[in-house]
C-alpha atoms as a PDB file:
ATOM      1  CA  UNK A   1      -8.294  64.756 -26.445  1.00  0.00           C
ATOM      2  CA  UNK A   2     -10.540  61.714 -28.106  1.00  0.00           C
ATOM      3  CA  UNK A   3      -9.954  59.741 -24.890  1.00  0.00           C
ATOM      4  CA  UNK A   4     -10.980  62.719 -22.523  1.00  0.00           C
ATOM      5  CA  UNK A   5     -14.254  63.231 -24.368  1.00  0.00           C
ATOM      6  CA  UNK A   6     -14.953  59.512 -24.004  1.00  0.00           C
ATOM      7  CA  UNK A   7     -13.951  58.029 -20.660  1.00  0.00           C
ATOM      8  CA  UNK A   8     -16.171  55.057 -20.823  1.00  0.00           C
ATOM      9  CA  UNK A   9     -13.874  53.509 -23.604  1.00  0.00           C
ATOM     10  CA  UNK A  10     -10.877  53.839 -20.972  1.00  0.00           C
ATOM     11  CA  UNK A  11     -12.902  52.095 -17.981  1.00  0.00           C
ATOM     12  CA  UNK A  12     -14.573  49.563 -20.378  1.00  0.00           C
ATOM     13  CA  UNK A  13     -10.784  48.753 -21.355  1.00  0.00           C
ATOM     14  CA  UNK A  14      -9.776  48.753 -17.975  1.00  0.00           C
ATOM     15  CA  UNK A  15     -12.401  46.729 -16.288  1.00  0.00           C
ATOM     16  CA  UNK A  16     -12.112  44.270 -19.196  1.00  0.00           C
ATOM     17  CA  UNK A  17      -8.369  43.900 -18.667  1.00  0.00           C
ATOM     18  CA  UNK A  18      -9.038  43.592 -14.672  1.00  0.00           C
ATOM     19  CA  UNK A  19     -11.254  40.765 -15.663  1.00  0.00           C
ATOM     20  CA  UNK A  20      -8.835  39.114 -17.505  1.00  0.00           C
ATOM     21  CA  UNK A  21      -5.983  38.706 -15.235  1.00  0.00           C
ATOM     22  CA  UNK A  22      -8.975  37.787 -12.340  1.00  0.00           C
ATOM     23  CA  UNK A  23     -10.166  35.373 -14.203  1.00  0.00           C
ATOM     24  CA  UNK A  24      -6.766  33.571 -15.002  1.00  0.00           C
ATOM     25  CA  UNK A  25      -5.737  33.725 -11.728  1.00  0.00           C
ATOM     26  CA  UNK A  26      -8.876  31.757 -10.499  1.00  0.00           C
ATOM     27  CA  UNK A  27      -8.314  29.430 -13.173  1.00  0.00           C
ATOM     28  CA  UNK A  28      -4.628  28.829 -11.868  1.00  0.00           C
ATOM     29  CA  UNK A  29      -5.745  29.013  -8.201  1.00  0.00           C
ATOM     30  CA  UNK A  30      -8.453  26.163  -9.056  1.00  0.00           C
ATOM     31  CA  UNK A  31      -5.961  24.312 -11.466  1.00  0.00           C
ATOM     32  CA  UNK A  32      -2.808  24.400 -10.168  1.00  0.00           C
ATOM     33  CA  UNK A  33      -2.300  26.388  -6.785  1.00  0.00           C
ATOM     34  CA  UNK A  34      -5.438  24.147  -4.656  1.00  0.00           C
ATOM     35  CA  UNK A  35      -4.091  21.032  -5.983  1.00  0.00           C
ATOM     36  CA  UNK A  36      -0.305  22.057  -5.429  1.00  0.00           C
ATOM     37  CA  UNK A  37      -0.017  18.535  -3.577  1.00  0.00           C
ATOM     38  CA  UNK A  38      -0.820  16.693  -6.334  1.00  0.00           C
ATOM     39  CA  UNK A  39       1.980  17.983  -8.783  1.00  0.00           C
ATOM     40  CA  UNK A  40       4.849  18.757  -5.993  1.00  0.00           C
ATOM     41  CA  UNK A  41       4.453  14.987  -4.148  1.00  0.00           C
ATOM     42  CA  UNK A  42       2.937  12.843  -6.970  1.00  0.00           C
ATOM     43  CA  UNK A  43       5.490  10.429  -5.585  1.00  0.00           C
ATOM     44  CA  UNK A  44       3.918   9.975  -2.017  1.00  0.00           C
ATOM     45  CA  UNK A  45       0.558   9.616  -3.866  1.00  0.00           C
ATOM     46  CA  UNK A  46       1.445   6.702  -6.324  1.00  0.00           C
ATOM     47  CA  UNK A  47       1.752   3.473  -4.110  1.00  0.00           C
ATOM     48  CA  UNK A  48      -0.747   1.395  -5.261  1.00  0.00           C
ATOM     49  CA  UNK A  49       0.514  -1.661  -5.283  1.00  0.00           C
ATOM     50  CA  UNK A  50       1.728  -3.042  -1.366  1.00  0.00           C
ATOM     51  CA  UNK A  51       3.661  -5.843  -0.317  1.00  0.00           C
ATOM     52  CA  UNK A  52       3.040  -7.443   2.899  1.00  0.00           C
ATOM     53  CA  UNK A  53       5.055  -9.861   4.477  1.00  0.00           C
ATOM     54  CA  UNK A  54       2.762 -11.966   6.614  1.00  0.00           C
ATOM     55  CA  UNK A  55       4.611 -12.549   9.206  1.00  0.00           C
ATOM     56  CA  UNK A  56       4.217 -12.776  13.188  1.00  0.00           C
ATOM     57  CA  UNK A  57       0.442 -12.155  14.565  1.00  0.00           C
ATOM     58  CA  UNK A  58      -0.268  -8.931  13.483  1.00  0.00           C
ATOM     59  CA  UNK A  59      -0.456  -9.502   9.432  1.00  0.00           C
ATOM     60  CA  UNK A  60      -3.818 -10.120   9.223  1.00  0.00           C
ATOM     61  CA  UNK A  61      -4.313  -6.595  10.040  1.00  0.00           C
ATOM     62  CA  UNK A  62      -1.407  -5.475   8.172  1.00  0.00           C
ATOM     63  CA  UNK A  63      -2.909  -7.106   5.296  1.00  0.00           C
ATOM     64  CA  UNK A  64      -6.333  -5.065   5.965  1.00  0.00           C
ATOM     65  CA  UNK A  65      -4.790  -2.053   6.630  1.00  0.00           C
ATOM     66  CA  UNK A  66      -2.401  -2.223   3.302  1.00  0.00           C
ATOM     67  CA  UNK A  67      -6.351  -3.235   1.109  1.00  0.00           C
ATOM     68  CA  UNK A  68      -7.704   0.012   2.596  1.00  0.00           C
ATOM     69  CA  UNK A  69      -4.343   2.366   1.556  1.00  0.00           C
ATOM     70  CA  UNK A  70      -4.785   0.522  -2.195  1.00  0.00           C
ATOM     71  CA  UNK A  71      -8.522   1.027  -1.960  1.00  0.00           C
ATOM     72  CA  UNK A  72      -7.616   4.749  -3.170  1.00  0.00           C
ATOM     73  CA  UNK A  73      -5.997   3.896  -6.681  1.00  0.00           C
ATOM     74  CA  UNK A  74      -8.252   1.959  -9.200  1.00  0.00           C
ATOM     75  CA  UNK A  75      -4.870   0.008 -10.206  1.00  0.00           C
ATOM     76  CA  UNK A  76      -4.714  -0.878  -6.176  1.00  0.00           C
ATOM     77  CA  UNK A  77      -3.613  -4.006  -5.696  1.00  0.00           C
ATOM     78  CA  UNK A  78      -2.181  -6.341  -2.422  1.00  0.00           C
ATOM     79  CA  UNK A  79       0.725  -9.121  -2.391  1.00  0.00           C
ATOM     80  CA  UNK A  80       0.546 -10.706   0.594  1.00  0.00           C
ATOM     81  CA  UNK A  81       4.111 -12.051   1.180  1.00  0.00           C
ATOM     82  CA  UNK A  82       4.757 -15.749   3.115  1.00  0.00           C
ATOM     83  CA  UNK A  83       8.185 -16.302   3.783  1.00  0.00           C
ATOM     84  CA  UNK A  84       8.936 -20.111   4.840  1.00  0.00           C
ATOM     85  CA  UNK A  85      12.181 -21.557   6.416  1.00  0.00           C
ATOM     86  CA  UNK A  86      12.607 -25.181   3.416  1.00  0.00           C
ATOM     87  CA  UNK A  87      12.356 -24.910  -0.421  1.00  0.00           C
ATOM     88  CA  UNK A  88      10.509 -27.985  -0.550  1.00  0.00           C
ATOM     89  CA  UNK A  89       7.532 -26.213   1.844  1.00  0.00           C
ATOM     90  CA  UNK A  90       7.472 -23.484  -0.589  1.00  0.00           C
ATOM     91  CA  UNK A  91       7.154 -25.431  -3.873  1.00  0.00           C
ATOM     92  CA  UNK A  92       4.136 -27.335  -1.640  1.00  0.00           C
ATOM     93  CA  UNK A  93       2.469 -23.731  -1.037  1.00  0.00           C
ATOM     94  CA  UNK A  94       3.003 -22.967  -4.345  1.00  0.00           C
ATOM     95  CA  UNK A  95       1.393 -26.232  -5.792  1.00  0.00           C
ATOM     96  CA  UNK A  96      -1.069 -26.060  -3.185  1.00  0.00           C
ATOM     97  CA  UNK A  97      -2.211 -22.085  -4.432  1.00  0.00           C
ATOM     98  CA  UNK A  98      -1.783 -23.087  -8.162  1.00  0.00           C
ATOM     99  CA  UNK A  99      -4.206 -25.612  -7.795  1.00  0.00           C
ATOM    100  CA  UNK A 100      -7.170 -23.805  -6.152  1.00  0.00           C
ATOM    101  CA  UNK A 101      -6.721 -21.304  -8.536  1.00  0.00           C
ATOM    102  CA  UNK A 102      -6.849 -17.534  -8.860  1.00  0.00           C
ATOM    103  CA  UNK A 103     -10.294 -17.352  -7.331  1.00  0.00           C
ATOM    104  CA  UNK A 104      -9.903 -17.711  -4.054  1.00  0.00           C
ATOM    105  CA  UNK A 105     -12.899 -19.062  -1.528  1.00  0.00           C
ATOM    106  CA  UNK A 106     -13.496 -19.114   1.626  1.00  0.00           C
ATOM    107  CA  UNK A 107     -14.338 -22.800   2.038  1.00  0.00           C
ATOM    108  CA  UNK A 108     -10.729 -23.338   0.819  1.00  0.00           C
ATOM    109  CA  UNK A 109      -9.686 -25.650   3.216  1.00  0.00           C
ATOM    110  CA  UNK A 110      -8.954 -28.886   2.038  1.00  0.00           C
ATOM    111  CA  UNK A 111     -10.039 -28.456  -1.738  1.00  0.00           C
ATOM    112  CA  UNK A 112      -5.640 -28.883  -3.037  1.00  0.00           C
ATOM    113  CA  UNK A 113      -3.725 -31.842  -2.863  1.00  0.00           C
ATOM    114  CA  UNK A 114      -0.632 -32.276  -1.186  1.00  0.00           C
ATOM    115  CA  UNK A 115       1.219 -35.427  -0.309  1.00  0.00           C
ATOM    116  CA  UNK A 116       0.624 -36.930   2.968  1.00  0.00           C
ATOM    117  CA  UNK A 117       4.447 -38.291   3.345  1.00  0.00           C
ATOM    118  CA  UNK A 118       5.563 -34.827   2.897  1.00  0.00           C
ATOM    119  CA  UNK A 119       7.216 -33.560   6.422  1.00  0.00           C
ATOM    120  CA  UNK A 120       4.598 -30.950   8.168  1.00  0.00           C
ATOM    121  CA  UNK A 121       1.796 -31.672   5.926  1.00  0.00           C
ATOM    122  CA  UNK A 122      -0.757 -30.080   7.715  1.00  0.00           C
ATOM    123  CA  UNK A 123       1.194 -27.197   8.169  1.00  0.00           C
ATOM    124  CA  UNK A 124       1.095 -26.624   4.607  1.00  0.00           C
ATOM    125  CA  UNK A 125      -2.605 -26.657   4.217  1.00  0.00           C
ATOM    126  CA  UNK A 126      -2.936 -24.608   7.026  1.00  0.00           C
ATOM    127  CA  UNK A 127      -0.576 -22.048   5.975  1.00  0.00           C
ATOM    128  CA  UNK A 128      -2.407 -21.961   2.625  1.00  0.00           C
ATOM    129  CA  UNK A 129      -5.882 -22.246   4.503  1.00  0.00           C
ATOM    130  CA  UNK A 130      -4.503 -18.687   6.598  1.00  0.00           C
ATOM    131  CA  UNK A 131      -3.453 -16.893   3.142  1.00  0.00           C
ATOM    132  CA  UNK A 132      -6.046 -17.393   1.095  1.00  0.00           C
ATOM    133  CA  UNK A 133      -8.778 -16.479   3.715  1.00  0.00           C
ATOM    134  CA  UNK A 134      -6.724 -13.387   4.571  1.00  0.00           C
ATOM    135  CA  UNK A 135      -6.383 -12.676   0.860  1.00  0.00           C
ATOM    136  CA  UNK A 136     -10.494 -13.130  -0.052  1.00  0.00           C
ATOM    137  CA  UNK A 137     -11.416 -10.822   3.143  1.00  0.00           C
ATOM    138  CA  UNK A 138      -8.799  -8.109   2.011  1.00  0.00           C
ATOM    139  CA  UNK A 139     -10.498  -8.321  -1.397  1.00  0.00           C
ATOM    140  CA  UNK A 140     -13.994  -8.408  -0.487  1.00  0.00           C
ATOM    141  CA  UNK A 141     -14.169  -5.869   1.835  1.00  0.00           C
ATOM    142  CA  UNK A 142     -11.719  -3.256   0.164  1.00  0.00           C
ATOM    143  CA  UNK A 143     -12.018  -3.993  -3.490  1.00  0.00           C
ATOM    144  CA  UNK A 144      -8.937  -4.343  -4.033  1.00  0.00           C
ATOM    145  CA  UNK A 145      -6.946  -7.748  -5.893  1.00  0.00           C
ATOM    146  CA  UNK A 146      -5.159  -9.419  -3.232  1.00  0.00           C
ATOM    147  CA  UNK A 147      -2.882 -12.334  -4.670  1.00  0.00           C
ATOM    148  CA  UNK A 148      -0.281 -14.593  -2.397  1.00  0.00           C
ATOM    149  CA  UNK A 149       2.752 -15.418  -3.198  1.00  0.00           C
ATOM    150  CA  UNK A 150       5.582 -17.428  -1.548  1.00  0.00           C
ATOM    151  CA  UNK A 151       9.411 -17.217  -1.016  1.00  0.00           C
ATOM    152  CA  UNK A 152      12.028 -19.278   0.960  1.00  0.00           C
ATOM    153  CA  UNK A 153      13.190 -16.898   3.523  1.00  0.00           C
ATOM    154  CA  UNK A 154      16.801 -17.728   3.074  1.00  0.00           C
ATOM    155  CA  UNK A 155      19.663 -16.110   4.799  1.00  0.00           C
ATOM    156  CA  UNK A 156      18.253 -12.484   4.958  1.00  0.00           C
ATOM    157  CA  UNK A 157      14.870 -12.225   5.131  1.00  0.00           C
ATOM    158  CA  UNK A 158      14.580  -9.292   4.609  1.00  0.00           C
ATOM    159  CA  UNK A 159      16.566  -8.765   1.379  1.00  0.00           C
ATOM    160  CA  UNK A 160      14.183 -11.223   0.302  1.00  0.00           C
ATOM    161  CA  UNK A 161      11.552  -9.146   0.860  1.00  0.00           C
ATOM    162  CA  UNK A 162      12.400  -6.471  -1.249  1.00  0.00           C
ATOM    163  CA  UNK A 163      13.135  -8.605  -4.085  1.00  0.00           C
ATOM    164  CA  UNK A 164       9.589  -9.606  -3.975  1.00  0.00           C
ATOM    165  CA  UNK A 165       8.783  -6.225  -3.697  1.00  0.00           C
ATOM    166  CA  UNK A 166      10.701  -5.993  -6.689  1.00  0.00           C
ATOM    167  CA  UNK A 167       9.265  -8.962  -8.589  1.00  0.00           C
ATOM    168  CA  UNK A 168       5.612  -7.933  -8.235  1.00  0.00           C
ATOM    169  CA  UNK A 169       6.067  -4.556  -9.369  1.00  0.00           C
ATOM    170  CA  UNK A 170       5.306  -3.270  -5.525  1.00  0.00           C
ATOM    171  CA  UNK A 171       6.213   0.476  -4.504  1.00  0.00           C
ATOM    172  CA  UNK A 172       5.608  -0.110  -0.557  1.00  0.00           C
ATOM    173  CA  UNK A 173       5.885  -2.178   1.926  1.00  0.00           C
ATOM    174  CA  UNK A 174       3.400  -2.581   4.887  1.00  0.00           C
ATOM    175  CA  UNK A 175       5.058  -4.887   7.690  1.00  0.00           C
ATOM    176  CA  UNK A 176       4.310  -5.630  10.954  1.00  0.00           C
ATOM    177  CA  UNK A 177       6.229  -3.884  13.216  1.00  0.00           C
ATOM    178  CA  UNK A 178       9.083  -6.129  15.130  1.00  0.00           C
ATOM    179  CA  UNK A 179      10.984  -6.215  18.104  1.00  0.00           C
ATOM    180  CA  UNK A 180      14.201  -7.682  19.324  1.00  0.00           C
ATOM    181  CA  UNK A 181      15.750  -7.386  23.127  1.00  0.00           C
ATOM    182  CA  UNK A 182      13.950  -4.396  22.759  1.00  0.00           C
ATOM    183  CA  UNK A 183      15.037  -2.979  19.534  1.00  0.00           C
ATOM    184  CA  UNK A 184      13.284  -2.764  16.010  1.00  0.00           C
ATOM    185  CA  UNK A 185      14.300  -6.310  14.466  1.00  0.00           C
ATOM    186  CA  UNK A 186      16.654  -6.961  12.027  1.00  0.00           C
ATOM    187  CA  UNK A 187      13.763  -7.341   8.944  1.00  0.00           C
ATOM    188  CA  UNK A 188      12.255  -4.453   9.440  1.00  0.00           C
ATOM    189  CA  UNK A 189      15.713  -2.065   9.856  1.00  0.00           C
ATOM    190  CA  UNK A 190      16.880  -4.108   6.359  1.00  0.00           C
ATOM    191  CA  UNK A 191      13.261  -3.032   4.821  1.00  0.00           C
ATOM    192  CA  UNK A 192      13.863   0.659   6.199  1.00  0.00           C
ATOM    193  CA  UNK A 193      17.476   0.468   4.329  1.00  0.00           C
ATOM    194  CA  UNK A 194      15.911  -0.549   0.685  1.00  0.00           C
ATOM    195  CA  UNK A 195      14.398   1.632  -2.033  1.00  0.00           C
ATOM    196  CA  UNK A 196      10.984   1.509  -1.205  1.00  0.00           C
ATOM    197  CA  UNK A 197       8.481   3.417   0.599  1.00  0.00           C
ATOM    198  CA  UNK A 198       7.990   1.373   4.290  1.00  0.00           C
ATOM    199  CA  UNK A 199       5.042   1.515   6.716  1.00  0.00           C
ATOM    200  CA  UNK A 200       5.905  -0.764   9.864  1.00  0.00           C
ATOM    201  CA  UNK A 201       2.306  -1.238  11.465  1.00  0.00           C
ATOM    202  CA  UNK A 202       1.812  -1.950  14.774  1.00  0.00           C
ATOM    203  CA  UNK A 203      -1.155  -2.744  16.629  1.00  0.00           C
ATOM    204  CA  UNK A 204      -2.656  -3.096  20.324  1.00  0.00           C
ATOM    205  CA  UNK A 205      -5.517  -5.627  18.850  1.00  0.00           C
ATOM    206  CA  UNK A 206      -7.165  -6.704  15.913  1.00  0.00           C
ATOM    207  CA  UNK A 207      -8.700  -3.509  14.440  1.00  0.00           C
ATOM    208  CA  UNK A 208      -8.948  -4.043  10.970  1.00  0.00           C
ATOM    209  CA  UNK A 209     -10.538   0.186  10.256  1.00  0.00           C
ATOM    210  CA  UNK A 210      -9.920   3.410  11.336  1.00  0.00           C
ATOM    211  CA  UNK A 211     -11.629   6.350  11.185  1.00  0.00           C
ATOM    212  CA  UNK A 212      -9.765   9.090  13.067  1.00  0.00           C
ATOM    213  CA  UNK A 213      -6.257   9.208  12.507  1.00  0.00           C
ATOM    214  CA  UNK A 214      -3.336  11.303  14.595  1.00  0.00           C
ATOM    215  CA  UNK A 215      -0.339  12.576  12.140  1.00  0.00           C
ATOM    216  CA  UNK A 216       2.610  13.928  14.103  1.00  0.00           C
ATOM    217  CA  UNK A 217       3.955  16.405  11.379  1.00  0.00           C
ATOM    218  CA  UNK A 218       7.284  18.204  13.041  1.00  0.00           C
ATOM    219  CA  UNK A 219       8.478  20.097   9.563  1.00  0.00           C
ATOM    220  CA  UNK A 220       7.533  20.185   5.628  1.00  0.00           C
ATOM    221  CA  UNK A 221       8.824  17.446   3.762  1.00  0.00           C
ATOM    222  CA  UNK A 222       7.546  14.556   1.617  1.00  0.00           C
ATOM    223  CA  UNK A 223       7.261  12.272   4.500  1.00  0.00           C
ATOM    224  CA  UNK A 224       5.529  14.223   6.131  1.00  0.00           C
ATOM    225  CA  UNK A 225       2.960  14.895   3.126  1.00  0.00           C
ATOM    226  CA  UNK A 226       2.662  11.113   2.571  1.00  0.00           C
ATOM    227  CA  UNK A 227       2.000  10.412   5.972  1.00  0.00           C
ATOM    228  CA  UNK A 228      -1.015  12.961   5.624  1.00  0.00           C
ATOM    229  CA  UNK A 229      -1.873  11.336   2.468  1.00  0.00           C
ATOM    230  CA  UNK A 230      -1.749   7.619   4.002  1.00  0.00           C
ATOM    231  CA  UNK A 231      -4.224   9.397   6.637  1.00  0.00           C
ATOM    232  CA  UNK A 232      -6.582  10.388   4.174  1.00  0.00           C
ATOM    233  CA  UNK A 233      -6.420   6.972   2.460  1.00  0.00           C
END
């Protein structure tokens, strides 16, 4: 009988109570439901740090292309990858990067020391010369720490590869994309069979940015959320 005599009570109470639940579900919808991507494929979203073998003509806009997907972690980093045939050629590249140092310049050539009697001695520098250019262009136009590192290719390039990947602390891969009689080479299908997330990049030129990007999507999964996120990147 109180209640009847004083209905505002009852619509203060409800409208309050309306107000409540609207307000905590726009605190979940802005929290939680609008970032849903974030939470249910953190995993696509946390390769920051992105091997890439440089290997065959396209790498040097592999390289580029693996700066700009780091670009959008602040712990984004680049390894680019050289892979040589001789131990003895990659204890020279090694020397050779030791020596000029972590900072690398882009007057490089020349400024290391390697013997003259040792077999393809300007193939060395060069080599080097290539890396550390490609590394100091990846890190001053992305922002992003690009370091070189090299490996003897051995038997299985490709295993090798991945135990870089593993070395450096790397969760992707960014290779360019190979060919054999017509079929995706052996490196790349051994890269594809590892544990870590693969992009094989291939390219009709030397572009080096994009801006408008094409993502087939045929069904929900987490490649195909990573492939929009690489997009975004």
């Amino acid at each position: 009988h109180a209640q009847i005599e004083r209905p505002e009570i009852y619509v203060v109470s409800i409208a309050a109570s309306s107000a409540l639940v609207a307000g905590g579900f726009a605190v979940w919808r802005e929290l939680f439901y609008e970032r849903r991507d974030q939470y249910l494929y953190e995993a696509s979203q946390g390769d920051d740090h992105i091997l890439v073998p440089m290997r065959g003509p396209q790498a040097e806009s592999t390289a580029m292309l693996a700066g700009r997907l780091a670009a959008a972690h602040r712990a984004g980093k680049v390894v680019l990858l050289d892979l040589v045939a001789e131990e003895w050629m990659a204890e020279a590249e090694r020397g050779l990067l030791d020596e000029h140092g972590a900072a690398r310049r882009p007057d490089a050539r020349g400024n290391g020391h390697v013997p003259e009697d040792l077999p393809e001695h300007g193939t060395v520098i060069e080599s080097v010369d290539r890396l550390e250019r490609r590394a100091y262009e990846v890190e001053s136009t992305t922002g992003v720490p690009c370091e070189v590192i090299v490996a003897m290719s051995g038997s299985n390039p490709g295993q090798t590869a991945l135990r870089a990947a593993r070395r450096t602390n790397c969760d992707l891969v960014a290779t360019p994309y190979e060919v054999e009689d017509d079929h995706l080479s052996p490196f790349v299908r051994t890269l594809f069979q590892g544990e870590y997330d693969i992009i094989a990049h291939r390219t009709q030129g030397d572009l080096t940015d994009w801006q408008r990007v094409l993502v087939p999507v045929r069904g929900t999964s987490d490649v195909a959320h990573g492939m929009v996120e690489f997009a975004t990147r």
